[in-house]
Protein backbone atom coordinates (compact mmCIF):
# COMPACT_ATOMS: atom_id res chain seq x y z
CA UNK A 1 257.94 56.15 137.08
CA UNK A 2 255.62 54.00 135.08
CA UNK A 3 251.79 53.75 136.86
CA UNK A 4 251.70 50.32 135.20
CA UNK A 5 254.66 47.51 135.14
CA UNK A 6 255.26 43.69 133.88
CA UNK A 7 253.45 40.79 135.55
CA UNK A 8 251.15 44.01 138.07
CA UNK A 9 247.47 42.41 138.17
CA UNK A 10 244.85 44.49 136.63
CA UNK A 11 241.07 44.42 135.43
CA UNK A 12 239.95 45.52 132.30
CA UNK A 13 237.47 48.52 132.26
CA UNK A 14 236.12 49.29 129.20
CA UNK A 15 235.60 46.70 125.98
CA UNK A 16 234.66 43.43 124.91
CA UNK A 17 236.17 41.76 128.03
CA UNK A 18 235.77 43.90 130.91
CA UNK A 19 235.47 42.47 134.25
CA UNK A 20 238.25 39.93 133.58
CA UNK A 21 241.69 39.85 134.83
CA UNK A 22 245.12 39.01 133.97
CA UNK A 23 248.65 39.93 134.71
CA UNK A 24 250.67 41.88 132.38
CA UNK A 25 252.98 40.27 129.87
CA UNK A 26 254.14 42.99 127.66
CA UNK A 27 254.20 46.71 127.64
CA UNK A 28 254.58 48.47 124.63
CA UNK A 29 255.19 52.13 123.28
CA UNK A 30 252.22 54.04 122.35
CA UNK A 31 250.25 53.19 125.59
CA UNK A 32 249.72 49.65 124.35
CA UNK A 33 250.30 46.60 126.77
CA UNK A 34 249.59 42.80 126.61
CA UNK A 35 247.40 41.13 129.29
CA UNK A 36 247.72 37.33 129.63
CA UNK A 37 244.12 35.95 128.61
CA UNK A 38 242.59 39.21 127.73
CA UNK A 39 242.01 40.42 123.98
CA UNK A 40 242.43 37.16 122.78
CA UNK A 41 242.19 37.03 118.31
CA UNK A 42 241.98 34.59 115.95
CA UNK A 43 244.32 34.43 113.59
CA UNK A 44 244.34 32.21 109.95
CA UNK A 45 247.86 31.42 109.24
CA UNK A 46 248.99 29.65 106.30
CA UNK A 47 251.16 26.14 106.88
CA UNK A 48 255.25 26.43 106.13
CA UNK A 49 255.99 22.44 105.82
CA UNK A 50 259.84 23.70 105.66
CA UNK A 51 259.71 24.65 109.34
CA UNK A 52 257.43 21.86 110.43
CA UNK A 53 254.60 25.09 111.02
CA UNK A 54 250.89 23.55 110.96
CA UNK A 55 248.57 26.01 109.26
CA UNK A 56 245.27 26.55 110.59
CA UNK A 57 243.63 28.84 113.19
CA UNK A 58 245.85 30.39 115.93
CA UNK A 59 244.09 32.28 118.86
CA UNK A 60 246.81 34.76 120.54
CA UNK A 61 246.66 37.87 122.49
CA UNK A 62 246.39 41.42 121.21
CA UNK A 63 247.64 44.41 122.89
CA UNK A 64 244.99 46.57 124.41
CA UNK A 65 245.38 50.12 125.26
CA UNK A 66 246.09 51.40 128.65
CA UNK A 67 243.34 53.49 129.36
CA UNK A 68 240.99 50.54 129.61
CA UNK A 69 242.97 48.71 132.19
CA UNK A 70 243.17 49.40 135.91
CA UNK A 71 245.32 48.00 138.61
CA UNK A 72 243.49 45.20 140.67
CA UNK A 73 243.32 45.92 144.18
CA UNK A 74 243.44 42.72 145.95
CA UNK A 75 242.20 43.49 149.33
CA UNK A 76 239.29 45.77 148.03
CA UNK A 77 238.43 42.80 144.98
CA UNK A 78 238.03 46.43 142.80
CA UNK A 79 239.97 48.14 139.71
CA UNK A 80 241.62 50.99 141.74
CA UNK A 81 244.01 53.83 140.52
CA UNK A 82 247.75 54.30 141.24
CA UNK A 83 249.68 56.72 143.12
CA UNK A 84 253.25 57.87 143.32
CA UNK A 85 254.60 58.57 147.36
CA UNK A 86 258.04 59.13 147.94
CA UNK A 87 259.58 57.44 151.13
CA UNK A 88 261.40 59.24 153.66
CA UNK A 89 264.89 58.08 152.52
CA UNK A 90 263.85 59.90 148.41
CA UNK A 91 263.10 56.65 146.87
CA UNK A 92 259.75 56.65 145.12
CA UNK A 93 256.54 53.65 145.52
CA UNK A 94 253.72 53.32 144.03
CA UNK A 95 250.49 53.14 146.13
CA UNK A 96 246.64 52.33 146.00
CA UNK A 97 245.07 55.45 145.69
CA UNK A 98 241.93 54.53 147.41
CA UNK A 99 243.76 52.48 150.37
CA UNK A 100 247.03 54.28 150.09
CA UNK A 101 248.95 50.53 150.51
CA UNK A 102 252.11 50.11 149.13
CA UNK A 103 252.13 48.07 145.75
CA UNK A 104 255.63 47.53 145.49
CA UNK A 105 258.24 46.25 147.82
């Protein structure tokens, strides 16, 4: 079971934009993921007048690794790290480690 899935809320812990927040777009392999508003580049791309593309200077997201991210904790406002509990009936949840609440339904 993955500590970290698509569109979980989490706070960035270590780089050039820690403190912010975002929801999770994209994970890739290699420990990578994509955070909405969070690692944002600029990048210089050349025009292609055959498929109407404007050239010029595109900001877009870059992936950032996993280790600097950390599940949001709403009720606490704090980065907090997750859990794995299995239920009584074998099926497994992942929880807040600090509050032990339930993050997914």
């Amino acid at each position: 079971m993955q500590k970290l899935k698509k569109d979980d809320r989490v706070i960035v812990i270590a780089g050039k934009d820690k403190g912010k927040t975002g929801a999770v777009t994209r994970i890739m392999d290699g420990g990578r993921l994509y955070v909405s508003g969070i690692n944002m580049v600029k990048r210089h791309t050349k025009g292609n007048p055959q498929m109407n593309q404007p050239g010029g200077i595109i900001e877009k997201e870059a992936p950032i690794q996993a280790s600097n991210i950390a599940i949001y904790n709403g009720s606490t406002n704090k980065a907090d790290r997750v859990g794995i509990k299995e239920l009584d009936d074998g099926k497994k949840v992942r929880v807040f480690k600090s509050t032990g609440e339930q993050i997914d339904g």
